[in-house]
PDB file of N, CA and C in Angstrom:
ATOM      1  N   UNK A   1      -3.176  -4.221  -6.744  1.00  0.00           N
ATOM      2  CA  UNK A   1      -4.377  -4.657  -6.046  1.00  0.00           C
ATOM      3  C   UNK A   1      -4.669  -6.112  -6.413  1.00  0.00           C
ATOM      4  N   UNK A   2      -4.944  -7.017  -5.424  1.00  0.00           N
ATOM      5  CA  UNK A   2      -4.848  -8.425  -5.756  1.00  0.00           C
ATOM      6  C   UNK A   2      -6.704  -8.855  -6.052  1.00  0.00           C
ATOM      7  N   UNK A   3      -6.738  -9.754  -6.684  1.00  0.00           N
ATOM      8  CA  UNK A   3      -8.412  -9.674  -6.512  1.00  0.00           C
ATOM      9  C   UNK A   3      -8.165 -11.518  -6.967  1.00  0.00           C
ATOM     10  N   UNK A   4      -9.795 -11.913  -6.875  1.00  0.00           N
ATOM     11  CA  UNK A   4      -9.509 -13.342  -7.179  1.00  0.00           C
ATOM     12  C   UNK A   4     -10.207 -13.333  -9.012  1.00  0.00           C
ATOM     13  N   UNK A   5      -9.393 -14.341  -9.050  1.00  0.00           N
ATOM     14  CA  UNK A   5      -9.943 -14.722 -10.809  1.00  0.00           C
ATOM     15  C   UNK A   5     -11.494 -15.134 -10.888  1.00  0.00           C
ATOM     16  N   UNK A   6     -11.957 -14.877 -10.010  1.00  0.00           N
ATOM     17  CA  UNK A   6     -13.506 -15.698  -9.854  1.00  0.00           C
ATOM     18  C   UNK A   6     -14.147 -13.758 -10.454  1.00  0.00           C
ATOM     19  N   UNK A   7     -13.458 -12.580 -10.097  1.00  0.00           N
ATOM     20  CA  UNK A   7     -14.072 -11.277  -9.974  1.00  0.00           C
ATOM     21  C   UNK A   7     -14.200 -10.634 -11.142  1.00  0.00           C
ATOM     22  N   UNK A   8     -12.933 -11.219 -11.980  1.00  0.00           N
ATOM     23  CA  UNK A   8     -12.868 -10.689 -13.724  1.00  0.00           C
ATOM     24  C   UNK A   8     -13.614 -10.815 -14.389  1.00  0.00           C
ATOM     25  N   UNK A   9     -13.902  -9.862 -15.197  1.00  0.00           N
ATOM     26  CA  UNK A   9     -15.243  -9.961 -16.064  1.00  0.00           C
ATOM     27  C   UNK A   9     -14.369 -10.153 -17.495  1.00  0.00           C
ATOM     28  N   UNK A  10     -15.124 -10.985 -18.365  1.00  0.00           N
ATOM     29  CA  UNK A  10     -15.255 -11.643 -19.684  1.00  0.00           C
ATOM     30  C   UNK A  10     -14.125 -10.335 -20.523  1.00  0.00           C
ATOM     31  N   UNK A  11     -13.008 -11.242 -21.043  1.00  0.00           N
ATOM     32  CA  UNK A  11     -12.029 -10.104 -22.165  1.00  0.00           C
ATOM     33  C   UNK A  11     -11.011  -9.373 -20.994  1.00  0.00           C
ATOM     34  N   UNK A  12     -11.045  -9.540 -19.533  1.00  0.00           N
ATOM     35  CA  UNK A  12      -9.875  -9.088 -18.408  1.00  0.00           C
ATOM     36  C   UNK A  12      -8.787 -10.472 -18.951  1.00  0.00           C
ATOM     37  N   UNK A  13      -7.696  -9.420 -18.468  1.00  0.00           N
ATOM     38  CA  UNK A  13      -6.597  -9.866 -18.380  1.00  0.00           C
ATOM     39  C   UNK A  13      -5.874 -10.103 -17.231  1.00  0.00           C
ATOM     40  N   UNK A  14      -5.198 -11.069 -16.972  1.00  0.00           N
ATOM     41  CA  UNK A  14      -4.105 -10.434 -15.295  1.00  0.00           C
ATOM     42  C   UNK A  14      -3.450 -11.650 -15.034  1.00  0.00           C
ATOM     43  N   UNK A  15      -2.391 -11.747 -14.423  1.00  0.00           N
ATOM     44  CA  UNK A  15      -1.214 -12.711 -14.014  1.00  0.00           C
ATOM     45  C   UNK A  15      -1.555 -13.057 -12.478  1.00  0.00           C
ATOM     46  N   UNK A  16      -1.290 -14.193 -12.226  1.00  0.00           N
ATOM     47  CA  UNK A  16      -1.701 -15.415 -11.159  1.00  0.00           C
ATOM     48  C   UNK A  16      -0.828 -14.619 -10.523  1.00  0.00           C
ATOM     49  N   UNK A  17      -1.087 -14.449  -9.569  1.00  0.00           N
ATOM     50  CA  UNK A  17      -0.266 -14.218  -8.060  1.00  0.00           C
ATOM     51  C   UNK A  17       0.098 -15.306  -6.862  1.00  0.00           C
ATOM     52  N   UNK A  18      -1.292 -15.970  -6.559  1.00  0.00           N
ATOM     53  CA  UNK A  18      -0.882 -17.260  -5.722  1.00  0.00           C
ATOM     54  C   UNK A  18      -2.133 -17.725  -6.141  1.00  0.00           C
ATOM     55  N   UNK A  19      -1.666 -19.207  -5.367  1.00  0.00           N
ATOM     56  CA  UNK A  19      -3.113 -19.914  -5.518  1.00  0.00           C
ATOM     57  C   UNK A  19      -3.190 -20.497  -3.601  1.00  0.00           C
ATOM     58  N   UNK A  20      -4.601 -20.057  -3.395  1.00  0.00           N
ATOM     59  CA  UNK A  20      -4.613 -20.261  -1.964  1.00  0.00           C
ATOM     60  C   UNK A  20      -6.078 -21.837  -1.616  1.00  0.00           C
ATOM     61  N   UNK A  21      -5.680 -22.656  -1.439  1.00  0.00           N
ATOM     62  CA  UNK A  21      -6.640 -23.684  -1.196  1.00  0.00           C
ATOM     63  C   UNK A  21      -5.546 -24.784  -1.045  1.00  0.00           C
ATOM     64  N   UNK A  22      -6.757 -26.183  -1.003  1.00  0.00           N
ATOM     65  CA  UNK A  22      -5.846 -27.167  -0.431  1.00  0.00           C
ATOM     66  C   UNK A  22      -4.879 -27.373  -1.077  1.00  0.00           C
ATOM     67  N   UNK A  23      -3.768 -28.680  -0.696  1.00  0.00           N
ATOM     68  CA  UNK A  23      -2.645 -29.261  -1.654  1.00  0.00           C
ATOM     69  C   UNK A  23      -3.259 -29.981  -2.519  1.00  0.00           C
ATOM     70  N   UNK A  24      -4.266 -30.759  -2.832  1.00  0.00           N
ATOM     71  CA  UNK A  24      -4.618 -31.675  -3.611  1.00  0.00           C
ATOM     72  C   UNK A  24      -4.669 -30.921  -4.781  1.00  0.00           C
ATOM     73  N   UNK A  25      -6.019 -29.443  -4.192  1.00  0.00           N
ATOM     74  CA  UNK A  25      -6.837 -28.614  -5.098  1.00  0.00           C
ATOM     75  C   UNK A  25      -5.601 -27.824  -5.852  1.00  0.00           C
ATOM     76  N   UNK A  26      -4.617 -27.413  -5.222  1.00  0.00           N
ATOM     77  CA  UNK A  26      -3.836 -26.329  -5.911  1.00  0.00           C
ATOM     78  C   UNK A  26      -2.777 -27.052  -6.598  1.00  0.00           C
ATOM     79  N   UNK A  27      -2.274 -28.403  -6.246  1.00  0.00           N
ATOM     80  CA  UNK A  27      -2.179 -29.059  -7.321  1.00  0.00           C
ATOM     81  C   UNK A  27      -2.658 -29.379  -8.692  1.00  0.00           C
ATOM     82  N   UNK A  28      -3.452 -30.118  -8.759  1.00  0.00           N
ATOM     83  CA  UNK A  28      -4.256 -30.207  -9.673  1.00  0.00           C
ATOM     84  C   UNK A  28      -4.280 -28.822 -10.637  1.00  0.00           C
ATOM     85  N   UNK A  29      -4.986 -27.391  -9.924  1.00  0.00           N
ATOM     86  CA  UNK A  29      -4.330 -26.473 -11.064  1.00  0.00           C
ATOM     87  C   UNK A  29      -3.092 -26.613 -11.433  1.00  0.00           C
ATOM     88  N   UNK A  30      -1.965 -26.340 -10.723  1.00  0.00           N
ATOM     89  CA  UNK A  30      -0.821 -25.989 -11.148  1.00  0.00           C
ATOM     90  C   UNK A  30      -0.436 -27.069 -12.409  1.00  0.00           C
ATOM     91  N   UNK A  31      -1.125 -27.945 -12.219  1.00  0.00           N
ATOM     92  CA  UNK A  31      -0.991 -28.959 -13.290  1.00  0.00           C
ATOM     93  C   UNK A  31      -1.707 -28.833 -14.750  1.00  0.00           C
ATOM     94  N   UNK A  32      -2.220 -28.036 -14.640  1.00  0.00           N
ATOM     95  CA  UNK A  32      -3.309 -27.559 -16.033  1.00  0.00           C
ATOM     96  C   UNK A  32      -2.543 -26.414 -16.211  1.00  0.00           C
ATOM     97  N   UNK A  33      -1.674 -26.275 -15.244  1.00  0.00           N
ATOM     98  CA  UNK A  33      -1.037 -24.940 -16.232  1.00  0.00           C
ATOM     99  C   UNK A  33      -0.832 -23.331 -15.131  1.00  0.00           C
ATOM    100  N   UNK A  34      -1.974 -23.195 -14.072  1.00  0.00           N
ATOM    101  CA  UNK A  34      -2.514 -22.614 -13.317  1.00  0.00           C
ATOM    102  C   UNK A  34      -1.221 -22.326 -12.218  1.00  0.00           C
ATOM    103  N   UNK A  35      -0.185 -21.493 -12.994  1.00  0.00           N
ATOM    104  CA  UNK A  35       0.975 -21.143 -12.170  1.00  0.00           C
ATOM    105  C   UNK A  35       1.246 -20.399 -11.468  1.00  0.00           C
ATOM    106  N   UNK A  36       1.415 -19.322 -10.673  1.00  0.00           N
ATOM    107  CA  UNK A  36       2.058 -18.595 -10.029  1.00  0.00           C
ATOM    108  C   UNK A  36       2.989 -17.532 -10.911  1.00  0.00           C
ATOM    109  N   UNK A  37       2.472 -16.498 -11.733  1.00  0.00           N
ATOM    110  CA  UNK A  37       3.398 -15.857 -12.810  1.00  0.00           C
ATOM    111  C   UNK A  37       3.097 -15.810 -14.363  1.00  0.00           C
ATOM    112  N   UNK A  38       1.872 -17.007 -14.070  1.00  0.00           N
ATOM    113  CA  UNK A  38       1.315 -17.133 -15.470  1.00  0.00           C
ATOM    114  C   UNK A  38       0.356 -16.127 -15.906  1.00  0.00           C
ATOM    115  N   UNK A  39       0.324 -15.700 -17.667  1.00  0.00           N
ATOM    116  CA  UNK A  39      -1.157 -14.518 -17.825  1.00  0.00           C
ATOM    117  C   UNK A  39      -1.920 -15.867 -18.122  1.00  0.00           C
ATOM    118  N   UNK A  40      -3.321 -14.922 -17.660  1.00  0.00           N
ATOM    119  CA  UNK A  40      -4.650 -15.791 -18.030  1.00  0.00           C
ATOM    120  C   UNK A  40      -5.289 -14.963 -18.671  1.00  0.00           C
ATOM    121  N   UNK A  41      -6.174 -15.174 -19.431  1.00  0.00           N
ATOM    122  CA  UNK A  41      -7.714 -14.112 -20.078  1.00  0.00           C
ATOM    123  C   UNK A  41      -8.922 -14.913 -19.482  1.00  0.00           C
ATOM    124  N   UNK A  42     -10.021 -14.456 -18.916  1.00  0.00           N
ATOM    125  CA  UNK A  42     -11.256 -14.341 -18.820  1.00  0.00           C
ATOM    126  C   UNK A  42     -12.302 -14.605 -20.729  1.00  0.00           C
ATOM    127  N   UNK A  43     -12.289 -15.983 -20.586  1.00  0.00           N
ATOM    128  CA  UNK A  43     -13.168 -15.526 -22.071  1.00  0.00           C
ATOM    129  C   UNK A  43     -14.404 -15.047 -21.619  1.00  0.00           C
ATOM    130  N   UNK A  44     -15.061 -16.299 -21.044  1.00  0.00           N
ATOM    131  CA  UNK A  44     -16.865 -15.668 -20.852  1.00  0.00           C
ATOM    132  C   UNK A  44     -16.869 -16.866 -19.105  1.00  0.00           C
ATOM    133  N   UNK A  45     -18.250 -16.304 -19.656  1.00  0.00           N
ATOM    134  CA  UNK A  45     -18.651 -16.831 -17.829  1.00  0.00           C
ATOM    135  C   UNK A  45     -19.607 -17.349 -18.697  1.00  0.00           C
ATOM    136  N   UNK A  46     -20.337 -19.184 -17.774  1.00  0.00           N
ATOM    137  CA  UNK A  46     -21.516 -19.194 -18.226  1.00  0.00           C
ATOM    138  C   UNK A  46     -22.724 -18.653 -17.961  1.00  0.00           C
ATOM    139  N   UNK A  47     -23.844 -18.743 -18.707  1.00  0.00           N
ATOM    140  CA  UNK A  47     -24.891 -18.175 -18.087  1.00  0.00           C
ATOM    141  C   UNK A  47     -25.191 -18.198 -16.366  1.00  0.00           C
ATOM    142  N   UNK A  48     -24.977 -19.360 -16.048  1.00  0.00           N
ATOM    143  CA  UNK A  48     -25.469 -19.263 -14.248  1.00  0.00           C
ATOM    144  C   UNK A  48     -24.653 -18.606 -13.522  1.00  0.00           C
ATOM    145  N   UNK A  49     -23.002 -18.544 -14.083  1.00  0.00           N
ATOM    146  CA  UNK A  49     -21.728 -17.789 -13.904  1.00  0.00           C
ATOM    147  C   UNK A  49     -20.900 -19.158 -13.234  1.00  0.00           C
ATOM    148  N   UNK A  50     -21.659 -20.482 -13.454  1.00  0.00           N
ATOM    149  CA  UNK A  50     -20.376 -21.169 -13.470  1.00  0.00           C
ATOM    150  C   UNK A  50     -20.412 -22.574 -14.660  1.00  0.00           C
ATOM    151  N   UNK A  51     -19.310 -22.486 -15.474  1.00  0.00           N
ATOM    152  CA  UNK A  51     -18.062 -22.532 -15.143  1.00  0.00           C
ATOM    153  C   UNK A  51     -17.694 -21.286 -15.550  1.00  0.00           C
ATOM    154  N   UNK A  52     -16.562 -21.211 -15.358  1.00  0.00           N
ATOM    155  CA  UNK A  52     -15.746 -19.772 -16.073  1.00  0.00           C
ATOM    156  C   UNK A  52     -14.779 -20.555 -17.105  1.00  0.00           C
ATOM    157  N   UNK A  53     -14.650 -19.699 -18.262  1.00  0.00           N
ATOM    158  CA  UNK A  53     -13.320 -20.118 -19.330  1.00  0.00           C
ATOM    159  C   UNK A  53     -12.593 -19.589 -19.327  1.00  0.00           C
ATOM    160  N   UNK A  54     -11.048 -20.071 -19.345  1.00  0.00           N
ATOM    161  CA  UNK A  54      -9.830 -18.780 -19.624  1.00  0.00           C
ATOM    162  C   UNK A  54      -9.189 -19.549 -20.269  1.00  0.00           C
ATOM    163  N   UNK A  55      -8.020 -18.332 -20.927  1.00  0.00           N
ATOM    164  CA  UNK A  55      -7.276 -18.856 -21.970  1.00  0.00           C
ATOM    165  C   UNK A  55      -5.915 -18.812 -21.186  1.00  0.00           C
ATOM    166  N   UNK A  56      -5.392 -19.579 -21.388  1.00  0.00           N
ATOM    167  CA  UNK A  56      -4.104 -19.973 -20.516  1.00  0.00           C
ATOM    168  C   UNK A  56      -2.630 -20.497 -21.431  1.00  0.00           C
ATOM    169  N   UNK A  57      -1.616 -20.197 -21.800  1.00  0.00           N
ATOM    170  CA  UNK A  57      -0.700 -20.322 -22.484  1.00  0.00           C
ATOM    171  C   UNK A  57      -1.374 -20.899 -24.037  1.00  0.00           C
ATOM    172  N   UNK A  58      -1.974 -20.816 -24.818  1.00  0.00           N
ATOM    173  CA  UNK A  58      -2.685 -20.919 -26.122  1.00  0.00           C
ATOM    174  C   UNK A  58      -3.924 -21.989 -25.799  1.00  0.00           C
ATOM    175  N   UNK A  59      -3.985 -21.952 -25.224  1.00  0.00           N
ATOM    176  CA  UNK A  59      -5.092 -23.442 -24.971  1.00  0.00           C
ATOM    177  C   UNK A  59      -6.513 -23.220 -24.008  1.00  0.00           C
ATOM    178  N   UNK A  60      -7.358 -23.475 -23.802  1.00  0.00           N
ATOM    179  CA  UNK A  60      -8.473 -22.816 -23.187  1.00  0.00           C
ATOM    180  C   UNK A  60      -9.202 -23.858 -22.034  1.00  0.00           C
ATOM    181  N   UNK A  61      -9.265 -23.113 -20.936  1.00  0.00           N
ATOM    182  CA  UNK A  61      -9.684 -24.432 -20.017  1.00  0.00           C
ATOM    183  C   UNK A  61     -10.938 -23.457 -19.365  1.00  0.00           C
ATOM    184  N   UNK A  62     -11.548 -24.142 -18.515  1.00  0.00           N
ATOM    185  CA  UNK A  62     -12.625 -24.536 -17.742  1.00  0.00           C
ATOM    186  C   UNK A  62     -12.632 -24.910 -16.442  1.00  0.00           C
ATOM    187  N   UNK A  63     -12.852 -23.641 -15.485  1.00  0.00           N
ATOM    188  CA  UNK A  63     -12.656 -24.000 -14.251  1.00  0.00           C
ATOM    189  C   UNK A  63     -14.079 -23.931 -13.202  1.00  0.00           C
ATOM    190  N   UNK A  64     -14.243 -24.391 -11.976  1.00  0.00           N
ATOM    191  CA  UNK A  64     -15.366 -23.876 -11.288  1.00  0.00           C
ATOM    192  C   UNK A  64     -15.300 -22.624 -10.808  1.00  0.00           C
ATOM    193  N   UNK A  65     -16.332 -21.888 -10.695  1.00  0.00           N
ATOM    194  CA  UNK A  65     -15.928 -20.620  -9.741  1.00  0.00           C
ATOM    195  C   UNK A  65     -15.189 -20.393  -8.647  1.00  0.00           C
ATOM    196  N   UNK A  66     -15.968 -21.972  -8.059  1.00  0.00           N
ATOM    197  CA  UNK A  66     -15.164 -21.603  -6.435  1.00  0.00           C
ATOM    198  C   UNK A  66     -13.868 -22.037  -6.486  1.00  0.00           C
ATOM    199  N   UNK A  67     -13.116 -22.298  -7.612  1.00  0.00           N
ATOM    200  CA  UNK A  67     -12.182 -22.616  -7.731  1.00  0.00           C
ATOM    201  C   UNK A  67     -11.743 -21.222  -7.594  1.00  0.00           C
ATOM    202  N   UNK A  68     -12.073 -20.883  -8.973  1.00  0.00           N
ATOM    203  CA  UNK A  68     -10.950 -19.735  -9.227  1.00  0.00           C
ATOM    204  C   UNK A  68     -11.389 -18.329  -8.448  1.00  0.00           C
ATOM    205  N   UNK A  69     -12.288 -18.509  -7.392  1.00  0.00           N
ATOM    206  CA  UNK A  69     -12.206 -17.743  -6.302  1.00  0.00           C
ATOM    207  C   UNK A  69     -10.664 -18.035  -5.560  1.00  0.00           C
ATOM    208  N   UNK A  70     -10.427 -19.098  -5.288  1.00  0.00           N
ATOM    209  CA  UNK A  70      -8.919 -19.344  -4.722  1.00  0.00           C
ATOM    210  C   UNK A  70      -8.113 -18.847  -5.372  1.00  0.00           C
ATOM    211  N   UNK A  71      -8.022 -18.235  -6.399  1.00  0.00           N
ATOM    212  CA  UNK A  71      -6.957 -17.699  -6.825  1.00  0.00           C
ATOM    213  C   UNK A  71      -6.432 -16.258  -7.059  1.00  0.00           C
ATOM    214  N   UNK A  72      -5.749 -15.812  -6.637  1.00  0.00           N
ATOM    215  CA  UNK A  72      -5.443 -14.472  -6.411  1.00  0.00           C
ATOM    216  C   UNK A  72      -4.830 -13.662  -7.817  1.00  0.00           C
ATOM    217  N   UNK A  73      -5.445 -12.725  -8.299  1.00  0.00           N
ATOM    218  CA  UNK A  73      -4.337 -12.421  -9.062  1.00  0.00           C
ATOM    219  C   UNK A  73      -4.177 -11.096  -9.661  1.00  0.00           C
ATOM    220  N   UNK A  74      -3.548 -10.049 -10.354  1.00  0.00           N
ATOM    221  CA  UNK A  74      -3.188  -8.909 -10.458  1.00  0.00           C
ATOM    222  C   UNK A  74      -4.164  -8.851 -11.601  1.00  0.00           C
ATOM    223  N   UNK A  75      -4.789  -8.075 -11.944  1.00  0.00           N
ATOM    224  CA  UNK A  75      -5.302  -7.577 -12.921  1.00  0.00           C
ATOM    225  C   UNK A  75      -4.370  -6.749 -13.778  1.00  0.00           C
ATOM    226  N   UNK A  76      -4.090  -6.840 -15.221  1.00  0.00           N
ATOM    227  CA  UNK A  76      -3.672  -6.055 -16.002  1.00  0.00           C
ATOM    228  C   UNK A  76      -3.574  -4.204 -15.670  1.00  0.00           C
ATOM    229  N   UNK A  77      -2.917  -3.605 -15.859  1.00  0.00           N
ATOM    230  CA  UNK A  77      -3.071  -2.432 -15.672  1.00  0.00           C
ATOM    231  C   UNK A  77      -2.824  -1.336 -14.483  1.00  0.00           C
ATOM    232  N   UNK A  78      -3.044  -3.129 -13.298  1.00  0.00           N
ATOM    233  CA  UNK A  78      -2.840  -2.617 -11.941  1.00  0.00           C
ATOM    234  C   UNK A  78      -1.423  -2.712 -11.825  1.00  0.00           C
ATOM    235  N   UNK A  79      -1.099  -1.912 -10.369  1.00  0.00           N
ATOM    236  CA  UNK A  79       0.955  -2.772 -10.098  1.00  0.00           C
ATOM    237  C   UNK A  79       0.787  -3.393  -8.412  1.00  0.00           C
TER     238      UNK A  79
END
């Protein structure tokens, strides 16, 4: 079941599936790391629920929501 990284709640796990938005925008992730195959973790959301934090190959980034609404991805557990 595909869902977007914007839906995970704080301590989820799950691997990038695609990233769907412009070339500039989905650049720019793929460049922070934001791959196609990669795991991410959900640390926390902020209070307003944006930004969101995830942990991404040992290192921890900071994205907008409506970002990582564009991004599709498997949740742990699912197939």
């Amino acid at each position: 079941m595909k869902r977007s990284l914007a839906d995970l709640p704080p301590g989820q796990h799950a691997e990038i599936v695609s990233i769907d938005c412009e070339r500039r925008l989905s650049r720019r992730l793929m460049e922070m790391g934001l791959l196609p195959g990669t795991r991410v973790r959900v640390v926390r959301v902020a209070p307003l629920g944006d930004p969101i934090e995830l942990r991404v190959r040992n290192y921890s980034l900071s994205v907008r929501r409506a970002e990582a609404a564009k991004i599709a991805v498997n949740p742990e557990g699912t197939v």
